[in-house]
Protein backbone atom coordinates (compact mmCIF):
# COMPACT_ATOMS: atom_id res chain seq x y z
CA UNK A 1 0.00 0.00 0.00
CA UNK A 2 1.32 3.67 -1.03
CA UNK A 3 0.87 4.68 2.92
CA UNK A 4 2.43 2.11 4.12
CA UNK A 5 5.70 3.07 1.66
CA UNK A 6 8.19 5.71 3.45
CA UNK A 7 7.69 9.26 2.51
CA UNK A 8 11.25 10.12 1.97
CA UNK A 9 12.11 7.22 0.01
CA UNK A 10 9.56 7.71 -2.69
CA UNK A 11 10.90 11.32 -2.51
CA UNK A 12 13.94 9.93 -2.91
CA UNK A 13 12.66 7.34 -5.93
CA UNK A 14 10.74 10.11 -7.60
CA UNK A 15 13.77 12.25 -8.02
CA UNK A 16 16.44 9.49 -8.84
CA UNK A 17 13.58 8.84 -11.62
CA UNK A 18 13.18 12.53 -12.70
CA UNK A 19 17.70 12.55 -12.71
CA UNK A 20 17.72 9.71 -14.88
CA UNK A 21 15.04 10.93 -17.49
CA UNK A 22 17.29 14.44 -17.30
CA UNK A 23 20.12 12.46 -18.31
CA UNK A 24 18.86 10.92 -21.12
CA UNK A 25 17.01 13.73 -22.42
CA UNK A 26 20.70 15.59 -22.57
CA UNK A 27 22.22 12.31 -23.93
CA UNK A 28 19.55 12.16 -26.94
CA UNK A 29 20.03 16.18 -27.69
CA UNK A 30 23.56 15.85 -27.68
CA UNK A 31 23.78 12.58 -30.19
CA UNK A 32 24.81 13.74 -33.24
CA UNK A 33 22.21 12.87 -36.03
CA UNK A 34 22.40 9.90 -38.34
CA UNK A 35 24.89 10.77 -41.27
CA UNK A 36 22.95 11.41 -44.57
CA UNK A 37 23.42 8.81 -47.27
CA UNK A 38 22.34 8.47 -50.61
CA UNK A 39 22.55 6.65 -54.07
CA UNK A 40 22.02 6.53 -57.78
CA UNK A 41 22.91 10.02 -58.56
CA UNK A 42 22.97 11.68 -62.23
CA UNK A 43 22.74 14.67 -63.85
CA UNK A 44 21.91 15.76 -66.84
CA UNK A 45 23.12 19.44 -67.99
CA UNK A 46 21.59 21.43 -70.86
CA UNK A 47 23.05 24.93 -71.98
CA UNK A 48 20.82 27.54 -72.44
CA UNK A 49 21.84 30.83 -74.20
CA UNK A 50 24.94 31.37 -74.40
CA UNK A 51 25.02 34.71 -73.14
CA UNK A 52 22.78 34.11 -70.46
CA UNK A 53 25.49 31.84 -68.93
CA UNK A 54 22.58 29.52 -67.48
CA UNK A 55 22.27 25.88 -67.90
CA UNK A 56 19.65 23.88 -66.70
CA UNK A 57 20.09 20.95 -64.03
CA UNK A 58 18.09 18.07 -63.81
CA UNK A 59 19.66 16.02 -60.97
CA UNK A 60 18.58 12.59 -59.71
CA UNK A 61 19.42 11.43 -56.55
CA UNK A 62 17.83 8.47 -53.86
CA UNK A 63 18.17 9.25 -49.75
CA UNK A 64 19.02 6.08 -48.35
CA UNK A 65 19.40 6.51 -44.37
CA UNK A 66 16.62 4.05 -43.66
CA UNK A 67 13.86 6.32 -41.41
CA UNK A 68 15.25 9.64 -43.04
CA UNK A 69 12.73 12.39 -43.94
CA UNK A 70 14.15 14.84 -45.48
CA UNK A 71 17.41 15.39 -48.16
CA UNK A 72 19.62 18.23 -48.22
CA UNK A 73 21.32 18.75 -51.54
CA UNK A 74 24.19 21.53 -51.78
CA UNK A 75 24.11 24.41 -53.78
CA UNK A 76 27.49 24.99 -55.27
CA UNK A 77 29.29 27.85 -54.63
CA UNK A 78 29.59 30.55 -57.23
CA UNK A 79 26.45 29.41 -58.76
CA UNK A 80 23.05 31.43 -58.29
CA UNK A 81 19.66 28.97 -58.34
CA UNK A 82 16.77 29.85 -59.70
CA UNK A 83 13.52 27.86 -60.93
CA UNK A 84 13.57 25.24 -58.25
CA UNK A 85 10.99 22.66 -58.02
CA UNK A 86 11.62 18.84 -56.82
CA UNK A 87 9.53 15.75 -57.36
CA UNK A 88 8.83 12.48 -55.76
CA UNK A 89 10.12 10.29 -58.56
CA UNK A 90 7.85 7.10 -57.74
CA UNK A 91 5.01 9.36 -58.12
CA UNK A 92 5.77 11.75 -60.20
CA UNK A 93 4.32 14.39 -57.43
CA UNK A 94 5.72 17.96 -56.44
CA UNK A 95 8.04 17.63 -53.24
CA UNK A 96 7.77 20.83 -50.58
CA UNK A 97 11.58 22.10 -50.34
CA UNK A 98 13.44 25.38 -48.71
CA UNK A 99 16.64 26.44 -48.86
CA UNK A 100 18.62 26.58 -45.87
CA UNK A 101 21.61 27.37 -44.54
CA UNK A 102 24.80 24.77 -43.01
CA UNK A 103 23.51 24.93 -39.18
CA UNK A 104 20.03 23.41 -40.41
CA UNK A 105 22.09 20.86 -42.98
CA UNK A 106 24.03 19.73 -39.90
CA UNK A 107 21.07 18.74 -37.92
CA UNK A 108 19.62 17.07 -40.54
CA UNK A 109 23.10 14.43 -40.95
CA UNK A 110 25.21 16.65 -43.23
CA UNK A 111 28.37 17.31 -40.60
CA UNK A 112 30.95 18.32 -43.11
CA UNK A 113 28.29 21.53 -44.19
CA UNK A 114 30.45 24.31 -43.89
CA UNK A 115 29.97 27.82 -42.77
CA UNK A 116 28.33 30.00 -45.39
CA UNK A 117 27.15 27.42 -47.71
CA UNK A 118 23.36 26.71 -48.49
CA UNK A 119 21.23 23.37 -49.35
CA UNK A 120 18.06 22.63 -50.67
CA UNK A 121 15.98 20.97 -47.98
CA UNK A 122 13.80 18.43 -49.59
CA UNK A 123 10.90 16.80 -47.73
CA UNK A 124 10.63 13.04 -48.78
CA UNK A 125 6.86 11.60 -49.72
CA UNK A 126 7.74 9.07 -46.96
CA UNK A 127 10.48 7.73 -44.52
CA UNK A 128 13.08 5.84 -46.06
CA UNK A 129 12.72 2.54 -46.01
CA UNK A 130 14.14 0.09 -43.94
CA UNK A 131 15.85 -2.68 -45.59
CA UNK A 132 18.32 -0.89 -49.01
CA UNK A 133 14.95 1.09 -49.67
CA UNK A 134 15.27 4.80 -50.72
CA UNK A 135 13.17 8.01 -51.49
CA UNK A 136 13.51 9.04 -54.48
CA UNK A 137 14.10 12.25 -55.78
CA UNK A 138 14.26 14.76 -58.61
CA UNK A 139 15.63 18.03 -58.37
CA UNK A 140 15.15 20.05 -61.45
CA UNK A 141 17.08 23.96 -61.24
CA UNK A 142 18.55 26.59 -63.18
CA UNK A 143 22.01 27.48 -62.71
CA UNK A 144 23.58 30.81 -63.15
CA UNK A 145 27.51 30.48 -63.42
CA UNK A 146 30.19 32.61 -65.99
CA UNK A 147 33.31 30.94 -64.54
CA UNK A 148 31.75 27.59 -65.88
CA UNK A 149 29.67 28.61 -68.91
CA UNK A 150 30.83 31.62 -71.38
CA UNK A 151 31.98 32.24 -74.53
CA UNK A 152 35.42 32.14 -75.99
CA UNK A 153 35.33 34.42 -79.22
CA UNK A 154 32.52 32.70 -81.21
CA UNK A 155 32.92 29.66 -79.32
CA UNK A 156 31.34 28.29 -76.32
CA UNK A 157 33.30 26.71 -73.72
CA UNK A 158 31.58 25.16 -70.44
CA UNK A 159 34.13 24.14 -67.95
CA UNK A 160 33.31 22.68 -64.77
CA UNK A 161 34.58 20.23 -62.24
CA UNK A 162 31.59 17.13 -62.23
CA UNK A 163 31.84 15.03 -58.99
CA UNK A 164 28.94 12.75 -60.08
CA UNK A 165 29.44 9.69 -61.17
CA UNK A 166 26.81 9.93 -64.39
CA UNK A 167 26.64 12.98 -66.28
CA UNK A 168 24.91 14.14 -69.51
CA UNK A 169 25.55 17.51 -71.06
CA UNK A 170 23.33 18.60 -73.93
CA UNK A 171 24.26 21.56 -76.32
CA UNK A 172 22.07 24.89 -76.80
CA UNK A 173 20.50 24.23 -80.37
CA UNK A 174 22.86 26.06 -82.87
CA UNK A 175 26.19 24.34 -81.61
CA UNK A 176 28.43 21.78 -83.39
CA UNK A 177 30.28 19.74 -80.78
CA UNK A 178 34.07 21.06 -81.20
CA UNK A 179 36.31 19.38 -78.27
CA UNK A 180 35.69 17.16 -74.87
CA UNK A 181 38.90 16.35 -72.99
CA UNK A 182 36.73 13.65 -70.84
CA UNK A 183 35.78 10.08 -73.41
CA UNK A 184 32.50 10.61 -73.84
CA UNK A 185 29.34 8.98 -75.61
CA UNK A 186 27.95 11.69 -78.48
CA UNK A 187 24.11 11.05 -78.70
CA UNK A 188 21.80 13.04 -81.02
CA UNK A 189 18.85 14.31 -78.91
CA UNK A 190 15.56 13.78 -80.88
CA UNK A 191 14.95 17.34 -81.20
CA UNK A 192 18.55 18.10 -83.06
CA UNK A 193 20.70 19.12 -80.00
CA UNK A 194 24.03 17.34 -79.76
CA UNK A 195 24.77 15.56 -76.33
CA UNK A 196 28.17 13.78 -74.55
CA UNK A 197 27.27 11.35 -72.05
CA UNK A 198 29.81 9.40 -69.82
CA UNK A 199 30.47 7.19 -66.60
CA UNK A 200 33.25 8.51 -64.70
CA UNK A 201 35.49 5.48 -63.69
CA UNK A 202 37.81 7.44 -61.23
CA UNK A 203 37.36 7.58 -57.20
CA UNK A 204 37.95 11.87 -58.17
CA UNK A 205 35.98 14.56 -60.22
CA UNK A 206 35.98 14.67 -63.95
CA UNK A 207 37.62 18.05 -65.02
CA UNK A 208 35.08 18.48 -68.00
CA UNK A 209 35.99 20.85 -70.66
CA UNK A 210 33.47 21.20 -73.36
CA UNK A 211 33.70 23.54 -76.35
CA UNK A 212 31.46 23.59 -78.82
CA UNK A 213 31.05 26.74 -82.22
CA UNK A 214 28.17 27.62 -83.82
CA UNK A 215 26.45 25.87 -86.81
CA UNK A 216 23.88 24.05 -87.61
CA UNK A 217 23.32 20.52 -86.91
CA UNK A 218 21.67 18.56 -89.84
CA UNK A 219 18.45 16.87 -87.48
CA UNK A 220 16.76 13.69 -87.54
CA UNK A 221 16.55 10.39 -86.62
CA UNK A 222 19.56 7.90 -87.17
CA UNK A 223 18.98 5.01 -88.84
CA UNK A 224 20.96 3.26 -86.06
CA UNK A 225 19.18 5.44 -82.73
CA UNK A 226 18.79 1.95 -80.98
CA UNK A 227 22.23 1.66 -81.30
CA UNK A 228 22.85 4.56 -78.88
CA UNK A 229 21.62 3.91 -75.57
CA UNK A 230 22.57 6.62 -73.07
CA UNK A 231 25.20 4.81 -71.02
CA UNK A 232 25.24 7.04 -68.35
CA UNK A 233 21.36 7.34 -67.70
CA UNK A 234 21.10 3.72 -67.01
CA UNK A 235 20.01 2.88 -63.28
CA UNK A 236 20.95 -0.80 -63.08
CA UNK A 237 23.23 -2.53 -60.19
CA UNK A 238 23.71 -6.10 -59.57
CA UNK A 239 25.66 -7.81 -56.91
CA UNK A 240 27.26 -11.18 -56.73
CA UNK A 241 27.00 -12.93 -53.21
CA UNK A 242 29.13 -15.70 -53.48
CA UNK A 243 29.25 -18.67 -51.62
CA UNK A 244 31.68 -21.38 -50.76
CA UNK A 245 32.90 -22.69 -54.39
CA UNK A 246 32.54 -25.99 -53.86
CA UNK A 247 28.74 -25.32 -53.90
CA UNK A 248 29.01 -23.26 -57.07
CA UNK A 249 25.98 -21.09 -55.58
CA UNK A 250 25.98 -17.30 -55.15
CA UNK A 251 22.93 -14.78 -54.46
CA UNK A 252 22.36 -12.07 -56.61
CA UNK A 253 20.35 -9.04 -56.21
CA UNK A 254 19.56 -7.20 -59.24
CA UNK A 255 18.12 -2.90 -58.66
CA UNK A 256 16.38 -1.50 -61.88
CA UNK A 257 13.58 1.43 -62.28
CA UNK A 258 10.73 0.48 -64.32
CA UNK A 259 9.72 3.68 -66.23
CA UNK A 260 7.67 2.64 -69.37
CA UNK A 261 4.18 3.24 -68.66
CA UNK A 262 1.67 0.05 -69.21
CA UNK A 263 4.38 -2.20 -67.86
CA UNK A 264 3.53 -4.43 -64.77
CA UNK A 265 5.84 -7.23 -64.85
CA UNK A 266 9.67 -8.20 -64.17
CA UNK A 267 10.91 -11.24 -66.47
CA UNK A 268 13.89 -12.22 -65.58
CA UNK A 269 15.00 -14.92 -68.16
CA UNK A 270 17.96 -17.86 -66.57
CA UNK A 271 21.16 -18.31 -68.57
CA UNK A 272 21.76 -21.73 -70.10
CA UNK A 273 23.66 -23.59 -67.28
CA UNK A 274 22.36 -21.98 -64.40
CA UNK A 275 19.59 -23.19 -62.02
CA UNK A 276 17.66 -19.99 -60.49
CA UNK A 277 15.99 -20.59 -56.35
CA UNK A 278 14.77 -18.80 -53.76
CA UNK A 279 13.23 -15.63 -55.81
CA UNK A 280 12.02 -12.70 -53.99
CA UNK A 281 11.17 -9.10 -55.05
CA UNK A 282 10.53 -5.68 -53.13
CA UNK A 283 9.33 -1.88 -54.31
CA UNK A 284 12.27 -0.28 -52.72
CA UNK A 285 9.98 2.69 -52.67
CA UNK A 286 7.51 1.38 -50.22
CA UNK A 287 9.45 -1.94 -49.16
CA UNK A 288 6.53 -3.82 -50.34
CA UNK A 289 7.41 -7.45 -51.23
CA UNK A 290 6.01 -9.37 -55.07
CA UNK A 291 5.32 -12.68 -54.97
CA UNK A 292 7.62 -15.58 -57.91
CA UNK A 293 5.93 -17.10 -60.85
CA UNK A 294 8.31 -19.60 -62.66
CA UNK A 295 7.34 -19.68 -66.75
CA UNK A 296 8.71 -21.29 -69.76
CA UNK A 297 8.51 -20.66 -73.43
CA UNK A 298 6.22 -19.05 -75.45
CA UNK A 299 5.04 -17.27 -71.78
CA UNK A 300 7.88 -15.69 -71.64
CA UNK A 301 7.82 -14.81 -75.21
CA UNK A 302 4.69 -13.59 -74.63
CA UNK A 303 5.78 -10.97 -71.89
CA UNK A 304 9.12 -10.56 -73.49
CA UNK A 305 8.90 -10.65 -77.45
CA UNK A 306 12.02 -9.03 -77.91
CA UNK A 307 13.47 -11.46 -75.84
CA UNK A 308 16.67 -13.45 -77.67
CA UNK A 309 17.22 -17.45 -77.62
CA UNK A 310 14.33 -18.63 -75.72
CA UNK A 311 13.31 -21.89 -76.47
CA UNK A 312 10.60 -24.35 -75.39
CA UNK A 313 12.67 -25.60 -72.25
CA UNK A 314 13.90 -21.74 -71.41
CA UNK A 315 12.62 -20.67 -68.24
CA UNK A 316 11.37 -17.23 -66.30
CA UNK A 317 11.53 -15.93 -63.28
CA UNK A 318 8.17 -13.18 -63.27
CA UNK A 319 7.30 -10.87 -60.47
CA UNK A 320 4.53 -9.01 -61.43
CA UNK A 321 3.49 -5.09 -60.00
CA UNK A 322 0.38 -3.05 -60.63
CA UNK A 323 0.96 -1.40 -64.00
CA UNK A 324 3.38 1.87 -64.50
CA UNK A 325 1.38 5.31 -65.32
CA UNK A 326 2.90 7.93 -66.98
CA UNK A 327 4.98 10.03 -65.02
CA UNK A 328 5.21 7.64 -62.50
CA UNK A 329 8.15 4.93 -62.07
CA UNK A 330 9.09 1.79 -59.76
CA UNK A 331 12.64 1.03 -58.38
CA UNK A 332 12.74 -2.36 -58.16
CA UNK A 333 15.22 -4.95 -56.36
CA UNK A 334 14.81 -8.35 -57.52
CA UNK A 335 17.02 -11.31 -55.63
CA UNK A 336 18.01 -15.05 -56.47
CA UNK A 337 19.79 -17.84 -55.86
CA UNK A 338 21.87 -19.26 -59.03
CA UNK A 339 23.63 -22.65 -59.09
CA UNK A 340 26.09 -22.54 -62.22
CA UNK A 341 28.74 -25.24 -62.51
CA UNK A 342 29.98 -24.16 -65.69
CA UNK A 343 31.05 -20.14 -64.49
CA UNK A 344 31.61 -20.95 -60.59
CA UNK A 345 33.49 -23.45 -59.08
CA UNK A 346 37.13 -24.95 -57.62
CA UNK A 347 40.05 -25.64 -60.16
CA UNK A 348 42.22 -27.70 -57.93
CA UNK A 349 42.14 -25.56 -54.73
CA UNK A 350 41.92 -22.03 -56.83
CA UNK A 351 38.29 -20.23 -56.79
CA UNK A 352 37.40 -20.04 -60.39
CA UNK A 353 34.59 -16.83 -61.27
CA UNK A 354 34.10 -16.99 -64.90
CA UNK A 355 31.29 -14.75 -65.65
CA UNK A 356 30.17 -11.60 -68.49
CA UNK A 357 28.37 -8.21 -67.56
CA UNK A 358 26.79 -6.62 -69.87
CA UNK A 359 24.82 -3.99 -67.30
CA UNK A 360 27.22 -0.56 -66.27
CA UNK A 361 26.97 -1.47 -62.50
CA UNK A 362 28.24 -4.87 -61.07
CA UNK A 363 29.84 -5.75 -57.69
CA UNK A 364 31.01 -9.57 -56.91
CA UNK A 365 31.61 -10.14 -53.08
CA UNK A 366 34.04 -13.03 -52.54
CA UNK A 367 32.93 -15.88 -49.85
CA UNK A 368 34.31 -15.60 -46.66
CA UNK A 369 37.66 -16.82 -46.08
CA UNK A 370 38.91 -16.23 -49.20
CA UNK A 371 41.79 -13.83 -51.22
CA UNK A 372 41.15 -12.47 -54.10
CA UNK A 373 44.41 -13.26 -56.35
CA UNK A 374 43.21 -12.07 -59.82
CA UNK A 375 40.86 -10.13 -61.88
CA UNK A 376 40.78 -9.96 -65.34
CA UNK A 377 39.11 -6.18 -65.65
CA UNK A 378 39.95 -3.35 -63.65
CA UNK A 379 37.72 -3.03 -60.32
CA UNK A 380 37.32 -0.98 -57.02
CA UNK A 381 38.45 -3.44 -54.27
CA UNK A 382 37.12 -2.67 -50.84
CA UNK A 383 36.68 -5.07 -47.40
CA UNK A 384 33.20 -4.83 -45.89
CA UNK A 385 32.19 -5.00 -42.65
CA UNK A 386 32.40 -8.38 -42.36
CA UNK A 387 35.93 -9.10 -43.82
CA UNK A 388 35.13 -10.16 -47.44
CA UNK A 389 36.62 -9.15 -49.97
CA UNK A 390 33.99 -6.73 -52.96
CA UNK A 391 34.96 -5.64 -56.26
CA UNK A 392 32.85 -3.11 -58.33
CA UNK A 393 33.11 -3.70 -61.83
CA UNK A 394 31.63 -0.11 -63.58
CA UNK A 395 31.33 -0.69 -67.59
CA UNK A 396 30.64 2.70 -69.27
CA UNK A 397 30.04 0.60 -72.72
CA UNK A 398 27.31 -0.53 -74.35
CA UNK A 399 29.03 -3.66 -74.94
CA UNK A 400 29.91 -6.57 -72.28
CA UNK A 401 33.06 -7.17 -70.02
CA UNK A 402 34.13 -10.66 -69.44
CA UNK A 403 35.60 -10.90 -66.23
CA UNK A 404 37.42 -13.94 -64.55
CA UNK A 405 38.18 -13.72 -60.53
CA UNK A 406 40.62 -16.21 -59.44
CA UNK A 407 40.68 -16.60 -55.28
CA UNK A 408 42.87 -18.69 -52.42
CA UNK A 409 42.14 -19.70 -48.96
CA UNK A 410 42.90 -17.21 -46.49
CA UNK A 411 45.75 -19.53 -44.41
């Protein structure tokens, strides 16, 4: 019974309880917030007038801190914004934003904002997913900037540092493509302008120099346009999980965004050789999981008619969604297990990975216990977390990369 209980002990109880709440209270206000993270950036650049010095920015970018609601993206100094607006790119909707200063971009997981420098505060549609789900994003701006776009006598010259990865830059109409110091894809835009694409391979920024003279560019479409698939604005990743050779098994998980409007299904067609298990599939917009269907044949043919080599014993993997609308678009994540004998596997006591990529983004993470010895194509090596061993393979052709890994035992 409470008057049975010592006065001066509850006292004493009540305030331990009220020190302790203090405590934490301080504790939680002076943890610093959960470092902003992100993925899939690319931007595509097109030159206005000349003389205006502007150039349009149309930048897309996926928050990844899982339980993040809101994206800061910097505003690069020297440069002077103006017609701002940012969309949900799942939906297609209008995102609120402000711009703020560094003090707000700190708080909200950007610690290395410094003084003086300004972001554009995005609000997401929803928390980020937990799980390798993101929030998508699309920030669409005009830049202002005569130290990286001006003329040169009649020339044009735009000249500016690019830190993302994947970058197009599209000429003002009028402008014959004249120099580009970084290799670069040239792709006729349907409307006449000339564009240079291109996957930047290096861990630094690409020094772009573009110049480009007036002249007209004779327009229409190339008898060959299917030829010339913008490298650079291609969205899909796929990484390797292997396991111990002997089993020649690995997991795969395969990221792609669906934007062609009508389509509501993922077909995901297994080599010759390979034995596909355990499919799963989630919207890593909402985390929402899809149900497998396994076809063969003419189904697949059916779903896929473009689809090469399939035959009456070929078979599907098919995860089907509700149907894309226009303006709308799905980032998908779609995950496997593959048995393949003929590509994976022990010679003698070596660890054999023979395998071709024909997608720009591919990472292969080595089983545990194992050191990598070779690698056929160039690769970023890192360690994760938990001691393997992960190479990222990124292939700014159109055509494939045949890569062999060669691995020993750790002793």
């Amino acid at each position: 019974m409470l008057h049975d209980f010592p006065m001066t002990a509850l006292k004493s109880r009540l305030a331990l309880i009220a020190a302790l709440a203090a405590a934490f209270a301080t504790a939680a206000a002076a943890a610093p917030p959960v470092r902003q993270t992100e993925g899939g950036a690319y931007t595509r650049y097109e030159l206005l007038a000349p003389d205006s010095h502007k150039f349009r920015i149309v930048y897309e970018i996926t928050a990844m801190t899982p339980g993040a609601t809101a994206y800061y993206n910097p505003v690069r100094p020297g440069s002077i914004a103006s017609d701002e607006h940012v969309f949900d790119r799942a939906t297609g909707k209008p995102l609120v934003f402000k711009e703020v200063g560094a003090d707000e971009a700190r708080a909200g997981g950007v610690p290395d904002a410094e003084p003086g420098s300004r972001y554009i505060a995005v609000t997401l549609a929803h928390p980020v997913p937990e799980g390798g789900g993101g929030g998508r994003i699309l920030i669409d701006k005009t830049y202002e900037d005569a130290k990286s776009y001006h003329r040169d006598g009649d020339a044009i010259v735009f000249n500016r540092p690019l830190g993302i990865k994947r970058n197009t830059v599209v000429l003002p109409a009028g402008y014959r493509l004249a120099a580009c110091n970084v290799p670069s894809q040239v792709l006729q835009q349907p409307d006449g302008r000339i564009a240079i694409s291109f996957v930047n391979t290096s861990p630094s920024q690409a020094p772009l120099v573009l110049r480009a003279t007036p002249g007209a560019v004779p327009a229409g479409p190339s008898s060959l346009a299917r030829k010339f698939d913008d490298r650079a604005a291609q969205s899909r990743e796929i990484v390797y999980y292997l396991r111990q050779p002997e089993t020649h098994a690995f997991d795969l998980t395969h990221d792609y965004t669906e934007t062609k409007p009508g389509v509501a299904a993922y077909v995901n067609i297994v080599r010759t050789g390979s034995t596909a298990s355990n499919p799963s599939a989630r919207d890593l917009d909402t985390g929402a999981t899809m149900p497998p269907e396994y076809i063969k044949g003419a189904a697949i043919t059916a779903l896929e008619p473009d689809a090469a080599d399939v035959t009456a014993t070929t078979t599907a993997v098919v995860f089907r969604f509700a149907a894309v609308e226009p303006g709308t678009s799905r980032r998908l994540r779609i995950a496997e297990t593959y048995t393949d004998p003929d590509r994976y596997g022990l010679s003698g006591d070596e660890l054999v990975w023979h395998r071709s990529f024909g997608r720009p983004a591919n990472a292969v993470i080595l089983p545990a216990g194992w050191l990598l010895t070779n690698s056929s194509v160039p690769a970023a090596i890192t360690t994760i977390s938990d001691g393997r061993v992960r190479l990222d393979f990124v292939n700014p052709r159109n055509d494939e990369i045949d890569v062999i890994l060669t691995a020993r035992r750790a002793r």
